[in-house]
C-alpha atoms as a PDB file:
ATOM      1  CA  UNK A   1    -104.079-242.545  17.697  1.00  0.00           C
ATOM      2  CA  UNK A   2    -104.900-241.841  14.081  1.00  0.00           C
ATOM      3  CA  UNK A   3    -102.541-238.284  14.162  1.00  0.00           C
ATOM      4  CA  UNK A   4    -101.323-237.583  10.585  1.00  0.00           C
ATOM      5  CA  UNK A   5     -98.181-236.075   9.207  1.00  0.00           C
ATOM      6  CA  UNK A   6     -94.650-236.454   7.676  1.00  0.00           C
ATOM      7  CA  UNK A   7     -92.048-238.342   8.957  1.00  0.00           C
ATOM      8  CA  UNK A   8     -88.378-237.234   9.212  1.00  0.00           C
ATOM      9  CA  UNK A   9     -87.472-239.338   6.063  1.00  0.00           C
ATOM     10  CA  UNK A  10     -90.145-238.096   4.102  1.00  0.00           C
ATOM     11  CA  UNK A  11     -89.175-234.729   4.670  1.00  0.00           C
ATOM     12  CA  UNK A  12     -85.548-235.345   4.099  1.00  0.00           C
ATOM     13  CA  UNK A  13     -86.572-237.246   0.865  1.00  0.00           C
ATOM     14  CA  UNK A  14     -88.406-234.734  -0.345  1.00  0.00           C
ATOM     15  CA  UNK A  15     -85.786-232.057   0.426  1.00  0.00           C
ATOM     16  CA  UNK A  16     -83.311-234.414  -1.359  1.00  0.00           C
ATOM     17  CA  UNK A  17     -85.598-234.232  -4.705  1.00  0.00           C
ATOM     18  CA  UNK A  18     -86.001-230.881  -4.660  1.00  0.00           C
ATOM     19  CA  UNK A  19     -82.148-229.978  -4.182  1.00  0.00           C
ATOM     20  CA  UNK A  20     -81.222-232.595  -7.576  1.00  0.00           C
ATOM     21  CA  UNK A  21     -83.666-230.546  -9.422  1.00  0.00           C
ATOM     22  CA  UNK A  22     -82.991-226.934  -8.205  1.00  0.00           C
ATOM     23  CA  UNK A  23     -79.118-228.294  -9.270  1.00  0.00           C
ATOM     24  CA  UNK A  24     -80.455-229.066 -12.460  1.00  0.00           C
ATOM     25  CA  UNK A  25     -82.054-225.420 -13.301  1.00  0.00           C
ATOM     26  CA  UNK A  26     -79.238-223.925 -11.936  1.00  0.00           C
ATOM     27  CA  UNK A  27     -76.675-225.448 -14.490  1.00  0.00           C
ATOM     28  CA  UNK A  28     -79.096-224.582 -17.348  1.00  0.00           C
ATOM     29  CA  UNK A  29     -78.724-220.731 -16.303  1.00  0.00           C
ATOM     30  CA  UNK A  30     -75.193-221.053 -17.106  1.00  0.00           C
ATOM     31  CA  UNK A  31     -75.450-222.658 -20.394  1.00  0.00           C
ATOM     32  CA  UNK A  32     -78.437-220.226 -21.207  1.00  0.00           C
ATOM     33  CA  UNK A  33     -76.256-217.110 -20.539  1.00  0.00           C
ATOM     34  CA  UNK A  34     -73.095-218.189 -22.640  1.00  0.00           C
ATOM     35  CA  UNK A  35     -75.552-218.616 -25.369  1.00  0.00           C
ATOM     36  CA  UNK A  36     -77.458-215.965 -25.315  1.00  0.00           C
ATOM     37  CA  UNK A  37     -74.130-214.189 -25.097  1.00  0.00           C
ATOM     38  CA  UNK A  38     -73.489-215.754 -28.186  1.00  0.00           C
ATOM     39  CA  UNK A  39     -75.969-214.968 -30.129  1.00  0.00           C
ATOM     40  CA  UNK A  40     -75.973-211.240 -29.271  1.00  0.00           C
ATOM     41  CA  UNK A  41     -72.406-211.374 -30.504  1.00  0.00           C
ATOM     42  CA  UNK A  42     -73.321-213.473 -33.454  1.00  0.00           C
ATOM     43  CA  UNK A  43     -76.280-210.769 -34.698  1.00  0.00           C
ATOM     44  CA  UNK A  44     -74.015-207.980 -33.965  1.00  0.00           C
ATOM     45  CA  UNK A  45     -71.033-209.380 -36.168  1.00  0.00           C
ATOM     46  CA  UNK A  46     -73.935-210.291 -38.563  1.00  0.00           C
ATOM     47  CA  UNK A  47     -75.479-206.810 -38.613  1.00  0.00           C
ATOM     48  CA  UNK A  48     -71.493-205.452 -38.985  1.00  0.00           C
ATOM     49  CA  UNK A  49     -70.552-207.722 -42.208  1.00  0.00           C
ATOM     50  CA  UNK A  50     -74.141-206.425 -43.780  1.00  0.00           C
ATOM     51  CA  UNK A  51     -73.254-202.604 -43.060  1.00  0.00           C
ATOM     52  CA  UNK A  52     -69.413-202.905 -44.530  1.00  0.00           C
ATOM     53  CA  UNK A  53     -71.006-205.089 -47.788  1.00  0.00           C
ATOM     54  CA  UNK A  54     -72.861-202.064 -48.133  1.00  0.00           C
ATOM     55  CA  UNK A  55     -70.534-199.589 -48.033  1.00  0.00           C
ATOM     56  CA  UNK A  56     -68.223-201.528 -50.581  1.00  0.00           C
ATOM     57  CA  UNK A  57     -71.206-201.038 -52.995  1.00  0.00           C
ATOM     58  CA  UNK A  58     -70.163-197.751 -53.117  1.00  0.00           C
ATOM     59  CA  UNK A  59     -66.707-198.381 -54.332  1.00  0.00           C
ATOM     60  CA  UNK A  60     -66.256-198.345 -57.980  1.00  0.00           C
ATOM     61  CA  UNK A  61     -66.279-202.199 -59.807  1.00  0.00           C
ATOM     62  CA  UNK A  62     -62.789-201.901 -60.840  1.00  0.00           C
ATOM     63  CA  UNK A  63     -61.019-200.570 -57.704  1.00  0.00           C
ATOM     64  CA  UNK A  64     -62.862-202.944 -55.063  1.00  0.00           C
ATOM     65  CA  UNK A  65     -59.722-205.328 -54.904  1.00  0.00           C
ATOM     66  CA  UNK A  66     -57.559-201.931 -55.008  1.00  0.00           C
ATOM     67  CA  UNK A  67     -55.313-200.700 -52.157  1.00  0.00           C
ATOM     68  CA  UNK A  68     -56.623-197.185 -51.449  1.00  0.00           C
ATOM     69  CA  UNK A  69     -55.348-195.039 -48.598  1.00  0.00           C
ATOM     70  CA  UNK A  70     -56.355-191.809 -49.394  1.00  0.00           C
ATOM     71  CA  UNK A  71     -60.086-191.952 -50.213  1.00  0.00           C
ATOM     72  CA  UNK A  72     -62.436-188.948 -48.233  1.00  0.00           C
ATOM     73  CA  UNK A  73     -64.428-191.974 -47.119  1.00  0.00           C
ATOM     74  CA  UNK A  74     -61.853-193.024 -44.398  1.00  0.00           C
ATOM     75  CA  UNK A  75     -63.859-196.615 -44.075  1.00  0.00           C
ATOM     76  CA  UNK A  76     -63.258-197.140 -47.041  1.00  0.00           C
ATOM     77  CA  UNK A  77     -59.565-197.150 -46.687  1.00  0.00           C
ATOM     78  CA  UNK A  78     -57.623-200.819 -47.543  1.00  0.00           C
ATOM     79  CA  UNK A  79     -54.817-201.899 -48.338  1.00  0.00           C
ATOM     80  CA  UNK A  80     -54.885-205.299 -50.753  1.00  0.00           C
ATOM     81  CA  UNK A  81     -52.259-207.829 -52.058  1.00  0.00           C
ATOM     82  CA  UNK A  82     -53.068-210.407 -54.709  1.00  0.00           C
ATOM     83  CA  UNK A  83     -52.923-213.779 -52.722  1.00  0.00           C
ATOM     84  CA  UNK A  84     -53.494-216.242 -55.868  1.00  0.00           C
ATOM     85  CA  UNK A  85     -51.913-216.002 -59.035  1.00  0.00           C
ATOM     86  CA  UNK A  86     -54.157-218.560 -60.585  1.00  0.00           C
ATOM     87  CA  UNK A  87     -55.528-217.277 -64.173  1.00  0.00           C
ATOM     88  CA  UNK A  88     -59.006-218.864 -63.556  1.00  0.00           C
ATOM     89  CA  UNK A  89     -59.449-217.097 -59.928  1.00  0.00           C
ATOM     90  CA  UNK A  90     -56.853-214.673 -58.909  1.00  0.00           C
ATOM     91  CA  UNK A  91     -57.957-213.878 -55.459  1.00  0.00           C
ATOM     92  CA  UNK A  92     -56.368-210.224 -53.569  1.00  0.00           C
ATOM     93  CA  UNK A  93     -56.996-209.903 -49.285  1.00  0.00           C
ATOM     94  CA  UNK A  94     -58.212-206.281 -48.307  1.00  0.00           C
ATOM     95  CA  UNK A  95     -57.477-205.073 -44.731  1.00  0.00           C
ATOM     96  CA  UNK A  96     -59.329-201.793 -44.219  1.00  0.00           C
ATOM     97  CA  UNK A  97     -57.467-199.572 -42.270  1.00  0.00           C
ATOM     98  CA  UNK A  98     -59.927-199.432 -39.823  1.00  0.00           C
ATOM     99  CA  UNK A  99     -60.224-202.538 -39.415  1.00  0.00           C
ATOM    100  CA  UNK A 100     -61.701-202.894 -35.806  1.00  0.00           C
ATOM    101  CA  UNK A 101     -65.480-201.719 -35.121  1.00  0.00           C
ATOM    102  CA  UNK A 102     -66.927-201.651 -31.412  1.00  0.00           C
ATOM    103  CA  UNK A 103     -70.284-202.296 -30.720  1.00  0.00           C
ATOM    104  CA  UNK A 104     -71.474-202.534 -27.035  1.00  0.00           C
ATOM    105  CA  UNK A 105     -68.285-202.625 -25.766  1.00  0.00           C
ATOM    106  CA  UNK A 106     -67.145-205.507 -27.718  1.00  0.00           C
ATOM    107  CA  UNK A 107     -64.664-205.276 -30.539  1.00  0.00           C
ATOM    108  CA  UNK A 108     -65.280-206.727 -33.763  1.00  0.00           C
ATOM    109  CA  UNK A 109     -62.931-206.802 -36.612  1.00  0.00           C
ATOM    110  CA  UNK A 110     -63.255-207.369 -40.540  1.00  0.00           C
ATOM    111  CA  UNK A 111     -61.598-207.447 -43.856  1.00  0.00           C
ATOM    112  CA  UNK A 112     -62.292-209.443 -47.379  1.00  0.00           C
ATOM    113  CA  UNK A 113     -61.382-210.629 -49.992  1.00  0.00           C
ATOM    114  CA  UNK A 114     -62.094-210.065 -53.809  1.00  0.00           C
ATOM    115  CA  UNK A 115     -61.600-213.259 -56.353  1.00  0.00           C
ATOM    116  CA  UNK A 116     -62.603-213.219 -60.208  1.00  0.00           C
ATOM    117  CA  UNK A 117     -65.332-215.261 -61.573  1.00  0.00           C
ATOM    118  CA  UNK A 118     -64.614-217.114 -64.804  1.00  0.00           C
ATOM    119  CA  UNK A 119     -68.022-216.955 -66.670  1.00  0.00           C
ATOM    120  CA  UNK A 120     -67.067-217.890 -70.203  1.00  0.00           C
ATOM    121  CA  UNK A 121     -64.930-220.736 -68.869  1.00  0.00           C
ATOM    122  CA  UNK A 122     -61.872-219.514 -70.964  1.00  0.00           C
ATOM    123  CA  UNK A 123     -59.500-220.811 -68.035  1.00  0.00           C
ATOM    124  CA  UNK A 124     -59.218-216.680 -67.364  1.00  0.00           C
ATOM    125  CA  UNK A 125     -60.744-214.946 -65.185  1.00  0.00           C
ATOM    126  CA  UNK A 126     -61.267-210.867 -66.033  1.00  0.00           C
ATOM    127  CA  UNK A 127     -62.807-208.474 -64.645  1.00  0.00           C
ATOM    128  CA  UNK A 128     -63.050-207.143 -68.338  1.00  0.00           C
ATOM    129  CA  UNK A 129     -64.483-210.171 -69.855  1.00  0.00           C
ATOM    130  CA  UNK A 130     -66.148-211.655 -67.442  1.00  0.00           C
ATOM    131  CA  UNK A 131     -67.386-208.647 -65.576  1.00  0.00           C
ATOM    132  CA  UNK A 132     -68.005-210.258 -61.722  1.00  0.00           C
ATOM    133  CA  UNK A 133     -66.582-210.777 -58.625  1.00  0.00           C
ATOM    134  CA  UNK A 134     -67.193-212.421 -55.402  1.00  0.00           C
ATOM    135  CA  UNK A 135     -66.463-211.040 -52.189  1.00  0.00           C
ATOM    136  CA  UNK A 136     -66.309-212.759 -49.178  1.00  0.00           C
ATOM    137  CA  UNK A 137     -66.409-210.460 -46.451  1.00  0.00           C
ATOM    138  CA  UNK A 138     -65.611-211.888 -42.580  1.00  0.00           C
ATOM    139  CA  UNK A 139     -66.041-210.056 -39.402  1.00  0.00           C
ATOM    140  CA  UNK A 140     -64.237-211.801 -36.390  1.00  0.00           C
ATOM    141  CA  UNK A 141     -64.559-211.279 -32.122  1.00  0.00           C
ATOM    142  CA  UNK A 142     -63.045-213.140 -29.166  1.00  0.00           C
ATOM    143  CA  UNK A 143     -66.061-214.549 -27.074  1.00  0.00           C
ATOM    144  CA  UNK A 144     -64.724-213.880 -23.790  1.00  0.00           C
ATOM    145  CA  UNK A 145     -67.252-216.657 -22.315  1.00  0.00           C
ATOM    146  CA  UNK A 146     -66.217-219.678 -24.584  1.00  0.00           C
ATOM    147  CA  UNK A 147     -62.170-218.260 -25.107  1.00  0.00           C
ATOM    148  CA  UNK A 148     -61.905-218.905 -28.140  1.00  0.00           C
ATOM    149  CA  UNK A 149     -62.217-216.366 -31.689  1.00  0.00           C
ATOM    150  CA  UNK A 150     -65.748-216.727 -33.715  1.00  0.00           C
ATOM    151  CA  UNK A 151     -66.086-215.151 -37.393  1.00  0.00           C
ATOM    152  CA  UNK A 152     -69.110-215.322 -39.772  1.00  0.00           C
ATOM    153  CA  UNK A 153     -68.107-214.929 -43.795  1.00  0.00           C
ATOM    154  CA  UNK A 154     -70.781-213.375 -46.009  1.00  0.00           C
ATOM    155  CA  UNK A 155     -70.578-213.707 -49.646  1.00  0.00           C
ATOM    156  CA  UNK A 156     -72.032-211.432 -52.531  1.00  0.00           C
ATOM    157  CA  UNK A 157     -71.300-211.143 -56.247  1.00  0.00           C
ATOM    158  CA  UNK A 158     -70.067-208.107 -57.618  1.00  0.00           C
ATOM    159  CA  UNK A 159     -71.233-207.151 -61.138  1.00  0.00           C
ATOM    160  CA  UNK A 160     -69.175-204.334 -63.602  1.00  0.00           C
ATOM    161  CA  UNK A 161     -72.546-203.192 -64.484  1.00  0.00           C
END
């Protein structure tokens, strides 16, 4: 007589919905984890190449693209080779000594490089002349989740001044 209630295949059909979407959340978990592994990785190496442009404020104008293992400051330490030769932009790489900073139990390592700005467009670039230099510092880490090496660059202009 007039009894009411699910059938079989309505429960089964319903259970069937359910399971697609529960599949569907569960995939975006993963994706949501590797990023927000990401981005914790992404402010620390951030926060890192901030700190170290910094700390090369305190090295004098003149001696920034010079190899220096003996300063008091030991993270300050380099060693740096001229990589261009070209009058207009010589450009030297800086390895710091300590070279590899670990924050949360994830390494993180940096260096950067120094290159001359022509101002007066003479087709030389010196740091007498012209007075500034750019430095393009990057700090680099191996994302475990993804395998493969991330690095950020960030840039800032030196003046003699």
């Amino acid at each position: 007589m007039g009894k009411r209630g699910f059938t079989l295949i309505e429960v089964l059909i319903a259970m069937t919905i359910l399971s697609i979407g529960i599949l569907g959340v569960a995939g975006l978990a993963g994706t949501v984890i590797r990023s927000s592994g990401y981005s914790q990785a992404l402010t620390q190496a951030t926060n890192i190449a901030q700190e170290k442009l910094e700390t090369l404020v305190s090295v004098d104008f003149s001696n920034i693209q010079a190899t220096d293992t003996a300063t008091a400051r030991t993270d300050l330490r380099r060693t740096c080779t001229q990589t261009d030769f070209t009058a207009s932009k010589p450009v030297y790489t800086c390895v710091p000594t300590t070279a590899t900073v670990t924050v949360g139990g994830k390494s993180y390592t940096w260096g950067y490089t120094v290159s001359y700005v022509d101002l007066d467009a003479s087709g030389t670039a010196s740091e007498n002349s012209d007075g500034l230099k750019r430095i393009d510092l990057t700090v680099s880490w191996t994302d475990a989740v993804w395998r493969a090496t991330k690095s950020i660059t960030a840039v800032t202009m030196r003046t003699r001044g």
